[in-house]
N, C-alpha and C. Protein backbone atom coordinates (compact mmCIF):
# COMPACT_ATOMS: atom_id res chain seq x y z
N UNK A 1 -61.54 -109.74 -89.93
CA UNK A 1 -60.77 -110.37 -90.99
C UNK A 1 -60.19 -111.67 -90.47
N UNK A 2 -59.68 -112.27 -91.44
CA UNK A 2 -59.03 -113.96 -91.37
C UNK A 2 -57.50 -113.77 -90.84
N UNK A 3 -56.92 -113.94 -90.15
CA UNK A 3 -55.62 -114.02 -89.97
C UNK A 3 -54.92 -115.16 -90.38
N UNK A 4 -54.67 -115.11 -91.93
CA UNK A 4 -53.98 -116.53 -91.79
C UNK A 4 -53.04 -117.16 -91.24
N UNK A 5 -52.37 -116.36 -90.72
CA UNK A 5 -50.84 -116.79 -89.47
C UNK A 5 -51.44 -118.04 -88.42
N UNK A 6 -52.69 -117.10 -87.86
CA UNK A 6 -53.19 -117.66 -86.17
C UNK A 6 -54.25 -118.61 -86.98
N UNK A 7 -55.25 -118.42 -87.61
CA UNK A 7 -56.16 -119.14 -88.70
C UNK A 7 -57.17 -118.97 -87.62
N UNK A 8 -57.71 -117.62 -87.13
CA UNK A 8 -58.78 -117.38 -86.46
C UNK A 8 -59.22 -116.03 -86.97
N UNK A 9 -60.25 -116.01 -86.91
CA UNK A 9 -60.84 -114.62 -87.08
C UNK A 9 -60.55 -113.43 -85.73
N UNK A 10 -60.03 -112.32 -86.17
CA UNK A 10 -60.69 -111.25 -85.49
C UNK A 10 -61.26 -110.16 -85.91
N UNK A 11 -61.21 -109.31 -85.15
CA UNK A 11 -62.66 -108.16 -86.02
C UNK A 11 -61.99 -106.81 -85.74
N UNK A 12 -61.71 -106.02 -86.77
CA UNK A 12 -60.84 -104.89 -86.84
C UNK A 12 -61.71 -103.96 -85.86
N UNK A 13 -60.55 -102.91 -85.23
CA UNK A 13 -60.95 -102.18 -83.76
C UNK A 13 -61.39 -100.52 -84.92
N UNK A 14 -61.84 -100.14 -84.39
CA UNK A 14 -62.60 -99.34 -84.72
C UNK A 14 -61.42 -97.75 -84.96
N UNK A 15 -61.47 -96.88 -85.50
CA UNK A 15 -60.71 -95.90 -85.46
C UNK A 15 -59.83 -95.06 -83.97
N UNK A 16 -60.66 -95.04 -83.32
CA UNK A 16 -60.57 -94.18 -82.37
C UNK A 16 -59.85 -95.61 -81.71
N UNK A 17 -59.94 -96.91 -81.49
CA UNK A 17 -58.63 -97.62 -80.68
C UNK A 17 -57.25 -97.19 -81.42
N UNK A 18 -57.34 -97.45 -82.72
CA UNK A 18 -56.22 -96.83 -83.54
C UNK A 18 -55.25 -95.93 -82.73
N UNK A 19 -56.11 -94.89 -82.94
CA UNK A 19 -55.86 -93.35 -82.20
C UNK A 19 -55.14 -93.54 -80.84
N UNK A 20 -55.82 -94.17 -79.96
CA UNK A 20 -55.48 -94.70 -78.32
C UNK A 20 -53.88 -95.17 -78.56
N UNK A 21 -53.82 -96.41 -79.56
CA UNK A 21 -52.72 -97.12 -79.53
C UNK A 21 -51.63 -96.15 -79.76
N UNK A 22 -52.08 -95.41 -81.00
CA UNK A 22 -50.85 -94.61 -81.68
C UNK A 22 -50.39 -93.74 -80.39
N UNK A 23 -51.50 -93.21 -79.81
CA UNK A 23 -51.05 -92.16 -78.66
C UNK A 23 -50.21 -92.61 -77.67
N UNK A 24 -50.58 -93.99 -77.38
CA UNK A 24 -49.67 -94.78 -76.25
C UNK A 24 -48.12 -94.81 -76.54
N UNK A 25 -48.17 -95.17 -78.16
CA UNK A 25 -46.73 -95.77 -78.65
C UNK A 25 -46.06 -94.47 -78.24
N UNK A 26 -46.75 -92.88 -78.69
CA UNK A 26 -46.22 -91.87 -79.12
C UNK A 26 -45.71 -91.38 -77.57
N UNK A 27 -46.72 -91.33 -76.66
CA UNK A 27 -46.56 -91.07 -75.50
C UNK A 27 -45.32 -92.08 -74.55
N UNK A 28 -44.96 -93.18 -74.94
CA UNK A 28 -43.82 -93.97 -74.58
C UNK A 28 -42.40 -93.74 -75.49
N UNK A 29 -42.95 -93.17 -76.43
CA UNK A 29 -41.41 -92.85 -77.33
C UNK A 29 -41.00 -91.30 -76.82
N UNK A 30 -42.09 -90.71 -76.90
CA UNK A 30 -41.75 -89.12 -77.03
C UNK A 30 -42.60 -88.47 -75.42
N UNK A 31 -41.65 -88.71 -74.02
CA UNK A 31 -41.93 -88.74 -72.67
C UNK A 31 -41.86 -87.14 -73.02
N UNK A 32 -41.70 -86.12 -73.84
CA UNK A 32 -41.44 -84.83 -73.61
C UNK A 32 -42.04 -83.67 -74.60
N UNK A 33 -42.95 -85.06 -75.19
CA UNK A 33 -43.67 -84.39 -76.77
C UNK A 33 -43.30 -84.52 -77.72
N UNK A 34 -43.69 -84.11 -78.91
CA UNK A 34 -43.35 -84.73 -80.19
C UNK A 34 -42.58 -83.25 -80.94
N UNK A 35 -42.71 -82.62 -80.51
CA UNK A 35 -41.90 -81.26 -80.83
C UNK A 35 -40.54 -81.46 -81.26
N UNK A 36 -39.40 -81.96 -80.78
CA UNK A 36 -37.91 -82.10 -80.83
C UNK A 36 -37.93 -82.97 -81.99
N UNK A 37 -38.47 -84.23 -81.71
CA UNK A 37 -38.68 -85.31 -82.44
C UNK A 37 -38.90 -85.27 -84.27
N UNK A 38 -39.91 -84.28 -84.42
CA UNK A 38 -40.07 -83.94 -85.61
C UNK A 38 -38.49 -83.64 -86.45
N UNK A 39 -37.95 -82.88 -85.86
CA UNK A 39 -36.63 -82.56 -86.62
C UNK A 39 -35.41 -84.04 -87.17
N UNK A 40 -35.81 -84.87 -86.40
CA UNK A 40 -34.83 -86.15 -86.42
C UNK A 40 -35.37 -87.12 -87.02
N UNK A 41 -34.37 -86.98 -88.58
CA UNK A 41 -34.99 -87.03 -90.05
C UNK A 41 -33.85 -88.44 -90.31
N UNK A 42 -33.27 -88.87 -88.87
CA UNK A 42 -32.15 -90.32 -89.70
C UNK A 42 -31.67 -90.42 -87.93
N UNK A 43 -31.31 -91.79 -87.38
CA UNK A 43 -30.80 -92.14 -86.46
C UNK A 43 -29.43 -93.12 -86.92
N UNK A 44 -28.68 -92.16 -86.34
CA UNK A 44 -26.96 -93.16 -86.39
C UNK A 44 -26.77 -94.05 -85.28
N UNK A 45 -26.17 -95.11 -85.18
CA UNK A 45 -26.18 -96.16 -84.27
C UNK A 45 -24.78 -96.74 -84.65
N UNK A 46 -23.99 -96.76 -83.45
CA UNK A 46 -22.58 -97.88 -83.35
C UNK A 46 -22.65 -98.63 -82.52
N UNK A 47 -23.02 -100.06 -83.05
CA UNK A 47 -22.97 -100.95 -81.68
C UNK A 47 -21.71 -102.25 -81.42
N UNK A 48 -21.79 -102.59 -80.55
CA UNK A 48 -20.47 -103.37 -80.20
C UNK A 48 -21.39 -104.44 -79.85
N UNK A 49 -20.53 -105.85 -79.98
CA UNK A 49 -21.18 -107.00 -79.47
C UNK A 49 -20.63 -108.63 -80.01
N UNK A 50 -21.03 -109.52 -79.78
CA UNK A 50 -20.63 -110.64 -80.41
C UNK A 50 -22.56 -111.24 -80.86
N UNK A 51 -22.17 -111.92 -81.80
CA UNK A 51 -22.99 -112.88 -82.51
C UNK A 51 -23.10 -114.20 -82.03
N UNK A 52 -23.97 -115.26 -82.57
CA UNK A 52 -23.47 -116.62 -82.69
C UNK A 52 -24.76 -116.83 -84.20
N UNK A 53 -24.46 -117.47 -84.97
CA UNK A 53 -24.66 -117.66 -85.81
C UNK A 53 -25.14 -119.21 -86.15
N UNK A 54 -25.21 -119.58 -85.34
CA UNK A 54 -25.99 -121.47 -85.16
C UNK A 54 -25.91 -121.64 -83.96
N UNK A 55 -26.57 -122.67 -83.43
CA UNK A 55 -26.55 -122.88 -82.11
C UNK A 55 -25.15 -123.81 -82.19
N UNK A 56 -24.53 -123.95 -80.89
CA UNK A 56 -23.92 -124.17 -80.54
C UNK A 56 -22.73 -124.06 -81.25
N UNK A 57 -22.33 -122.67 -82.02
CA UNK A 57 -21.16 -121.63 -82.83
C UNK A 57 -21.05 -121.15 -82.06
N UNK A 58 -19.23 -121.34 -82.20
CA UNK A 58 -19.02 -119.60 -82.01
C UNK A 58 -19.25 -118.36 -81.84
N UNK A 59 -19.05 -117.88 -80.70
CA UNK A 59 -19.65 -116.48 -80.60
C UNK A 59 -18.64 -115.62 -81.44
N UNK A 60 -19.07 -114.58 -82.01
CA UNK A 60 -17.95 -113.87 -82.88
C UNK A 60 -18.27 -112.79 -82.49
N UNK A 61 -17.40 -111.25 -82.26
CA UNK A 61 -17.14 -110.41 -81.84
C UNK A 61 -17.32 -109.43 -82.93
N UNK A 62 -18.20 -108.26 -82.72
CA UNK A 62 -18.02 -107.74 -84.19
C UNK A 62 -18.26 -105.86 -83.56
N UNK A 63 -18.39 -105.20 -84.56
CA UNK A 63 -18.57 -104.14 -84.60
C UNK A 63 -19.61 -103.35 -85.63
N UNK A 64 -20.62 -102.14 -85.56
CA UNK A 64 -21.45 -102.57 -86.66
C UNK A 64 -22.08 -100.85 -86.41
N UNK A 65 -22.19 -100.55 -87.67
CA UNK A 65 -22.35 -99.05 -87.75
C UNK A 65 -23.92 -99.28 -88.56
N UNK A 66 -25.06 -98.36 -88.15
CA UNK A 66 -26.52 -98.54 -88.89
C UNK A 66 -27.66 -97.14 -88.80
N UNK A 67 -27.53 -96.42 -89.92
CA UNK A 67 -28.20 -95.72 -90.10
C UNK A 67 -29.74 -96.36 -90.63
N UNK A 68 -30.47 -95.26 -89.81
CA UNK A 68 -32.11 -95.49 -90.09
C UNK A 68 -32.59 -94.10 -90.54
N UNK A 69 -33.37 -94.44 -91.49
CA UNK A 69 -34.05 -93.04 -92.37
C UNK A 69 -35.71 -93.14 -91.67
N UNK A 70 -35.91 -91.62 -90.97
CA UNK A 70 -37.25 -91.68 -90.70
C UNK A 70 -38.34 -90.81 -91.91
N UNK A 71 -37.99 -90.97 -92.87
CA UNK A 71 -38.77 -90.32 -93.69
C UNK A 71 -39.20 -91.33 -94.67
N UNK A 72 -38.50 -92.17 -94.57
CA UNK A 72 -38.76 -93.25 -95.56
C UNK A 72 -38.10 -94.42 -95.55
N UNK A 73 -38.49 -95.82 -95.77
CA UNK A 73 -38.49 -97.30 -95.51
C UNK A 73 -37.02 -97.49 -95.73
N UNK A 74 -36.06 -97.49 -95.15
CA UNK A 74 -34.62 -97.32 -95.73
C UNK A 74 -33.63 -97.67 -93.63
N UNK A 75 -32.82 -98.32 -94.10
CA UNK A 75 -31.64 -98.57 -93.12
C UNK A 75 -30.94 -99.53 -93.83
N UNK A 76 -29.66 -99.47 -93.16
CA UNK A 76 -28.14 -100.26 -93.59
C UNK A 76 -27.44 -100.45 -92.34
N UNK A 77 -27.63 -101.79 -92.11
CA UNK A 77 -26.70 -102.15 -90.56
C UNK A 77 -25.26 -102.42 -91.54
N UNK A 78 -24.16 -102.42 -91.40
CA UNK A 78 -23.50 -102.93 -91.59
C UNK A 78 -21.98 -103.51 -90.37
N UNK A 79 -21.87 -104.49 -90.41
CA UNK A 79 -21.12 -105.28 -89.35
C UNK A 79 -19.59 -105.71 -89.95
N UNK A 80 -18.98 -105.53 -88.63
CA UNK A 80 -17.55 -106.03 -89.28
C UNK A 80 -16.88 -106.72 -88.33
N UNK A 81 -16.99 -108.40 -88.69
CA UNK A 81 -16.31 -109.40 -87.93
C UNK A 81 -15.24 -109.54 -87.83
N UNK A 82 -14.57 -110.18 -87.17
CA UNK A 82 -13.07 -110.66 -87.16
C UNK A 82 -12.19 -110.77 -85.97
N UNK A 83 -10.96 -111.07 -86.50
CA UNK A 83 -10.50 -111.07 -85.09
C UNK A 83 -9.10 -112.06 -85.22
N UNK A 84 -8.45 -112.62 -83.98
CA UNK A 84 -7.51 -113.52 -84.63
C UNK A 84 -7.69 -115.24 -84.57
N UNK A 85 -9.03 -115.30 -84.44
CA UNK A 85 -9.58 -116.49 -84.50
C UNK A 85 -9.60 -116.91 -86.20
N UNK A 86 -10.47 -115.92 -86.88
CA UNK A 86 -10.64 -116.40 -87.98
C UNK A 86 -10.34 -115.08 -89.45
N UNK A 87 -11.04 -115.14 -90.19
CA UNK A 87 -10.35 -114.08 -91.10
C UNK A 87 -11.78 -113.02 -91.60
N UNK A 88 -11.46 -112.14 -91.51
CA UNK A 88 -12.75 -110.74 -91.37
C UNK A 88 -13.58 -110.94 -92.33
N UNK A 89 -14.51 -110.37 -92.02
CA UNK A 89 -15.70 -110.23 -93.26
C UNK A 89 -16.55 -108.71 -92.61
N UNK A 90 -16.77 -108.58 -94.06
CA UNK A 90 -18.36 -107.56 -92.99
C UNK A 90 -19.68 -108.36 -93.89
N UNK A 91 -20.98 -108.21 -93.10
CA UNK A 91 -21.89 -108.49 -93.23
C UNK A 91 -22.73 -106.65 -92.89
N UNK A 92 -23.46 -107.02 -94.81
CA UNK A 92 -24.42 -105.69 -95.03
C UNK A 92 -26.13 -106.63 -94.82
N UNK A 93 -26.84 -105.62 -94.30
CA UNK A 93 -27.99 -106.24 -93.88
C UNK A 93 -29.21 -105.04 -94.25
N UNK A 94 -29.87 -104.86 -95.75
CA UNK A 94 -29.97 -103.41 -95.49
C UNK A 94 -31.76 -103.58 -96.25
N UNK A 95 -32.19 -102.25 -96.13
CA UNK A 95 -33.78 -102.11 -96.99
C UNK A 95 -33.52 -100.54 -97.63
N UNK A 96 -33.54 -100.83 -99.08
CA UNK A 96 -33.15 -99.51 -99.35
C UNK A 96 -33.95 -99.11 -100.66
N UNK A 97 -34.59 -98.71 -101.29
CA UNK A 97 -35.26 -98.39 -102.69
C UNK A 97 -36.50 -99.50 -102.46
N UNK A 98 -36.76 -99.91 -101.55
CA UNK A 98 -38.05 -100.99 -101.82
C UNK A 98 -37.45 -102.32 -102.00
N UNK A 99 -36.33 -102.57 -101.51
CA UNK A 99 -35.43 -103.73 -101.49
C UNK A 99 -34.40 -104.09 -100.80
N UNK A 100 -34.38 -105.81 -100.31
CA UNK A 100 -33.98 -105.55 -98.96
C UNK A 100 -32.59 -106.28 -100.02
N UNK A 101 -31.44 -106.70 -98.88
CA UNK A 101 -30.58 -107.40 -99.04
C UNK A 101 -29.66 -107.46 -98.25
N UNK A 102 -28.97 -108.97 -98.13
CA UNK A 102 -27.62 -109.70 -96.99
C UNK A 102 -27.15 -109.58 -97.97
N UNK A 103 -25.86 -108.65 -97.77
CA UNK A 103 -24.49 -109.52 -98.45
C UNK A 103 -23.42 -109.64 -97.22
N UNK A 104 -22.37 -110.78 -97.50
CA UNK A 104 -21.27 -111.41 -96.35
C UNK A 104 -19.91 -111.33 -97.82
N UNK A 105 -19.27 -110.10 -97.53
CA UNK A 105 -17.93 -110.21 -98.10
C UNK A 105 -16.34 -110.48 -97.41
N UNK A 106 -15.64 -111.45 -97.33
CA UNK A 106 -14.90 -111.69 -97.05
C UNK A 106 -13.74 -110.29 -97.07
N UNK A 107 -13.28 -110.18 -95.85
CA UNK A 107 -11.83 -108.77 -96.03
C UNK A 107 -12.88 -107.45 -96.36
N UNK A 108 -14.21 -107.59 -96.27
CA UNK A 108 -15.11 -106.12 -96.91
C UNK A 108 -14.89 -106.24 -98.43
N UNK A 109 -14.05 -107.07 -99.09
CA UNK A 109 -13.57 -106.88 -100.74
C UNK A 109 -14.61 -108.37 -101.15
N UNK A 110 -14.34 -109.62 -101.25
CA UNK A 110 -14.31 -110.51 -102.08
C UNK A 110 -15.49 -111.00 -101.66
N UNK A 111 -17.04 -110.75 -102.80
CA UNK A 111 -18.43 -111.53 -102.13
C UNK A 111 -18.24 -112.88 -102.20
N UNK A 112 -19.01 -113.64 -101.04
CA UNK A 112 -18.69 -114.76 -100.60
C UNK A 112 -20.28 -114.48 -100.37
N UNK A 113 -21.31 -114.55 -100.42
CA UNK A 113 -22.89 -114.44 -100.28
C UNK A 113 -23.91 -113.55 -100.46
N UNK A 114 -24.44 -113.77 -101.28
CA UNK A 114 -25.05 -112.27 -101.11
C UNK A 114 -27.42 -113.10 -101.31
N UNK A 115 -27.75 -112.85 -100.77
CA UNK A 115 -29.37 -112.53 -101.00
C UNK A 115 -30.13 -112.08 -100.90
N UNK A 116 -30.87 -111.46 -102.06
CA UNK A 116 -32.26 -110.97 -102.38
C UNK A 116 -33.22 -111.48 -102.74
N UNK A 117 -34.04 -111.16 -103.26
CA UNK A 117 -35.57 -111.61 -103.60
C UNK A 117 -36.80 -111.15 -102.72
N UNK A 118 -37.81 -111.13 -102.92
CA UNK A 118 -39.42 -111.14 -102.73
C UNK A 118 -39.54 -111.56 -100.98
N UNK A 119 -38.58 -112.72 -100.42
CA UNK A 119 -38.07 -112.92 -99.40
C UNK A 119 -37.53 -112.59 -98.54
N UNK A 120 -36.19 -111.66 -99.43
CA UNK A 120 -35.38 -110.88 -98.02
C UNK A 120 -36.07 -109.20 -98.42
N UNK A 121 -36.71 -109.05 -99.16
CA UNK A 121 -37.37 -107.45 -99.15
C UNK A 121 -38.65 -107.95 -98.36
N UNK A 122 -39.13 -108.66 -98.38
CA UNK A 122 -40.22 -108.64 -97.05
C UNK A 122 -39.64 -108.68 -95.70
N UNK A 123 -38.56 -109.25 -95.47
CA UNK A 123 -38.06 -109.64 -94.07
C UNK A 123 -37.10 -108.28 -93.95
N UNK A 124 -36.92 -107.67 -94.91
CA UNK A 124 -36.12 -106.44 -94.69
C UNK A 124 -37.04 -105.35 -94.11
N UNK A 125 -38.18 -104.85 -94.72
CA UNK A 125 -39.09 -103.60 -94.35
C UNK A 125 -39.93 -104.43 -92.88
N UNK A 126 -39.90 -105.68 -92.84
CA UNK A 126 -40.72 -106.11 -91.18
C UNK A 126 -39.42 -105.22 -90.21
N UNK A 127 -38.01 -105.57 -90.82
CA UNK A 127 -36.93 -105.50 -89.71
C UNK A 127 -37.35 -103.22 -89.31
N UNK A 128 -37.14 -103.13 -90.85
CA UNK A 128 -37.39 -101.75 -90.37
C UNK A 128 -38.47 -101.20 -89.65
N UNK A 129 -40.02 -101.42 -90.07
CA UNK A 129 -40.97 -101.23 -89.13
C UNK A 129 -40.62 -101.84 -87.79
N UNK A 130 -39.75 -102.84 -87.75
CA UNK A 130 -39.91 -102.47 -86.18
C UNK A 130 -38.61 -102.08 -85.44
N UNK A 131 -37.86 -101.77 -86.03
CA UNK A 131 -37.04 -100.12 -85.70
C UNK A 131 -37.46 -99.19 -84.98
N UNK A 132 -39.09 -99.08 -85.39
CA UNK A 132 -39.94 -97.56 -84.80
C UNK A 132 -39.30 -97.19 -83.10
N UNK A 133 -39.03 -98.51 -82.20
CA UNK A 133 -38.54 -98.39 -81.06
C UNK A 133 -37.40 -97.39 -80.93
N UNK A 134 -36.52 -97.92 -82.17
CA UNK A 134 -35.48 -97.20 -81.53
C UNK A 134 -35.13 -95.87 -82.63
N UNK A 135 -35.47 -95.91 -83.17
CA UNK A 135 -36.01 -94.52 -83.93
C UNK A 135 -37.38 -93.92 -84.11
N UNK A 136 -37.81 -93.82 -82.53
CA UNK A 136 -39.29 -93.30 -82.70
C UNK A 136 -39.89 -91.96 -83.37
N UNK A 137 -38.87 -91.50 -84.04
CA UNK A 137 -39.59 -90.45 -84.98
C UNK A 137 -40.24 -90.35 -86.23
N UNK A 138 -40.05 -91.93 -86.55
CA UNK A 138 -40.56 -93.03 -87.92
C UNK A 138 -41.86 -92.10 -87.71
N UNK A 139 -42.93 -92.85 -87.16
CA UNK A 139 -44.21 -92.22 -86.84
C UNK A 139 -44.20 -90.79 -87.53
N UNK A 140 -43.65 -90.27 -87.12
CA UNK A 140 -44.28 -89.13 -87.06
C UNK A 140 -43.51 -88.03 -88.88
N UNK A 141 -42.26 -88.51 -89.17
CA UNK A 141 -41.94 -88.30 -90.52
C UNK A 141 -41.98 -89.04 -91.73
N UNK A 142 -43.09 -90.24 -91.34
CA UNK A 142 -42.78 -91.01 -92.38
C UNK A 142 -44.11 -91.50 -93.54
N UNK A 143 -44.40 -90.55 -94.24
CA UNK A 143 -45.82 -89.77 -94.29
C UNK A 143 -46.37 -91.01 -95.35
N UNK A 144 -45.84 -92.48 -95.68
CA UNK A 144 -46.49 -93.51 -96.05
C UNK A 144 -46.99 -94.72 -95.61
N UNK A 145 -46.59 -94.79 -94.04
CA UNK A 145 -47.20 -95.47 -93.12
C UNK A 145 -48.13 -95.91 -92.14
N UNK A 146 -49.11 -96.64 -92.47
CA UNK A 146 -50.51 -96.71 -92.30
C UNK A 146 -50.49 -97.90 -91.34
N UNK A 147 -51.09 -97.02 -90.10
CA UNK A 147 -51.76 -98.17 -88.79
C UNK A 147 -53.09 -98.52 -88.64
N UNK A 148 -53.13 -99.82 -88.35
CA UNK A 148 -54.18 -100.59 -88.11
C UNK A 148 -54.48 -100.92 -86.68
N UNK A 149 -55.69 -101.47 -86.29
CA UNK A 149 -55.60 -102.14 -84.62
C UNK A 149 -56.50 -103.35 -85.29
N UNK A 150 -55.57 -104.32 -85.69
CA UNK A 150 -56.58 -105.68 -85.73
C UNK A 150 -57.38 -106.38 -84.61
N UNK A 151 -56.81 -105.91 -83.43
CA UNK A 151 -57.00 -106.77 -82.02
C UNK A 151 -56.79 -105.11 -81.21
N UNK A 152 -57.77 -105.98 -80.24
CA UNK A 152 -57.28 -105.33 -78.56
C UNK A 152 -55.96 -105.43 -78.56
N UNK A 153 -55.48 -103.71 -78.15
CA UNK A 153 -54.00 -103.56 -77.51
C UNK A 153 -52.95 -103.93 -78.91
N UNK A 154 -53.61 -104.03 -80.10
CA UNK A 154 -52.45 -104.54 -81.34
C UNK A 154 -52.26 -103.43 -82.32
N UNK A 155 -51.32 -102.97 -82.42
CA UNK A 155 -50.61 -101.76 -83.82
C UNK A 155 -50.17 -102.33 -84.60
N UNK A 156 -50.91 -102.53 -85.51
CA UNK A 156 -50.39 -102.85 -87.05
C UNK A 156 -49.90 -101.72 -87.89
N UNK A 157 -48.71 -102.24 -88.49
CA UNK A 157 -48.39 -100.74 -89.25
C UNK A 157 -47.15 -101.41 -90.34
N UNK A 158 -47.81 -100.96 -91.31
CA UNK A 158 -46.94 -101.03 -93.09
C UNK A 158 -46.67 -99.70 -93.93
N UNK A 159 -45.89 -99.90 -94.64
CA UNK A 159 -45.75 -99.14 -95.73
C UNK A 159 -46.54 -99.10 -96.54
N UNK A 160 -47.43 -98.26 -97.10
CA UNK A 160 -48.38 -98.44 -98.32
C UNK A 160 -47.98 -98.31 -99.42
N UNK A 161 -46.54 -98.13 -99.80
CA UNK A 161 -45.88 -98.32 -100.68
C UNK A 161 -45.09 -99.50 -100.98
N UNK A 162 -45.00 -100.24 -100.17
CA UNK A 162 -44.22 -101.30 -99.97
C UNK A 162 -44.86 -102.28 -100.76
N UNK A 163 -44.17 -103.21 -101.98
CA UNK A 163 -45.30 -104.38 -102.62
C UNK A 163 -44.81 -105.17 -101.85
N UNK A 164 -44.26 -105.51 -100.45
CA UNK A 164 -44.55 -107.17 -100.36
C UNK A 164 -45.76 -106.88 -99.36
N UNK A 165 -46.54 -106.14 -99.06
CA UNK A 165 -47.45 -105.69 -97.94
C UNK A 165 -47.22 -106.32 -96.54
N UNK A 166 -46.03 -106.31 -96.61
CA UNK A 166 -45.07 -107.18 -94.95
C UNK A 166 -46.17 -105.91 -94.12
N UNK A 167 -46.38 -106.30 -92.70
CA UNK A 167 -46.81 -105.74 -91.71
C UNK A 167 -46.06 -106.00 -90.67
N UNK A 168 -46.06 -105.72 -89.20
CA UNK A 168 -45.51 -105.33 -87.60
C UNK A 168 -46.34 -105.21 -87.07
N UNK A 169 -46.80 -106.28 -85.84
CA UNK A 169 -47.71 -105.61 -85.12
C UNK A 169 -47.10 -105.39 -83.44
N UNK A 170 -47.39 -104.47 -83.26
CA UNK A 170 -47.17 -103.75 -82.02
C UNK A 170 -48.06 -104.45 -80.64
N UNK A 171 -47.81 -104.86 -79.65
CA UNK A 171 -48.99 -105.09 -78.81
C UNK A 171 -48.22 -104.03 -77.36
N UNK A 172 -49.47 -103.35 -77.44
CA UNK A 172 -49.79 -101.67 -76.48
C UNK A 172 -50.01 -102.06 -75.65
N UNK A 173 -49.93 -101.72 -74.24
CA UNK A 173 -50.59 -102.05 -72.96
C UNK A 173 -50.66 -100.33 -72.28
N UNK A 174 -50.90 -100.65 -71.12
CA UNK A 174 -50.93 -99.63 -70.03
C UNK A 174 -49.62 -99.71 -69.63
């Protein structure tokens, strides 16, 4: 096929690389088998950290709670800035029903930004497919997601439900 990104041809890998790749990913996520794994149907995440938001901004300090659904195309980071520099906001960052969306509300109450469209639901389900890292049980509960190997050593993998047909590609090694 045509890659229009790179604007070169390559030539889709045959099933059984598929297979290899998936096994690699599976075998680097799940060092103990895929047994446990099956049961862990959502990953909770609290992370701490600062931002910067343009180059040469401010770093801002935030806090940020983000559930991931492994059964289906769905997470919600949500972040909460502030501090006594400037005046709080949280920022929602999420893919949820087949639709992505940023909103930035000032105090968590008063919207001050919010966007969707065709744009941020494609850039929303890329963010989640590649989640699979840190919720590697995606794979294995998420019974509408279809891998490809366009290339040597490459995992392609979408939602087949998904209309913006956003893809992730994975590159596998040894």
């Amino acid at each position: 096929y045509v890659d229009d990104k790179k604007g070169c041809y390559m030539e889709p890998q045959p099933d059984g690389e598929i297979q290899t790749l998936l096994a690699s990913l599976k075998e680097f996520c799940f060092p103990g088998g895929e047994d446990a794994a099956r049961g862990v149907r959502r990953v909770n995440i609290t992370q701490r950290g600062e931002l910067c938001s343009n180059l040469g901004a401010r770093w801002m300090p935030f806090t940020a709670e983000q559930q991931i659904d492994a059964t289906q195309s769905s997470f919600c980071w949500e972040a909460r800035f502030g501090g006594r520099w400037f005046t709080p906001f949280v920022v929602t960052d999420a893919y949820q029903q087949s639709h992505g969306r940023l909103a930035v509300k000032l105090g968590g109450l008063i919207p001050v930004r919010k966007f969707v469209g065709p744009d941020v639901d494609r850039g929303e389900i890329q963010r989640y497919l590649s989640e699979i890292l840190i919720c590697p049980s995606i794979p294995l509960n998420h019974p509408s997601l279809e891998f490809t190997a366009p290339a040597n050593h490459t995992l392609r993998v979408r939602d087949r439900i998904d209309p913006t047909g956003a893809t992730v590609d994975f590159e596998v090694s040894e």
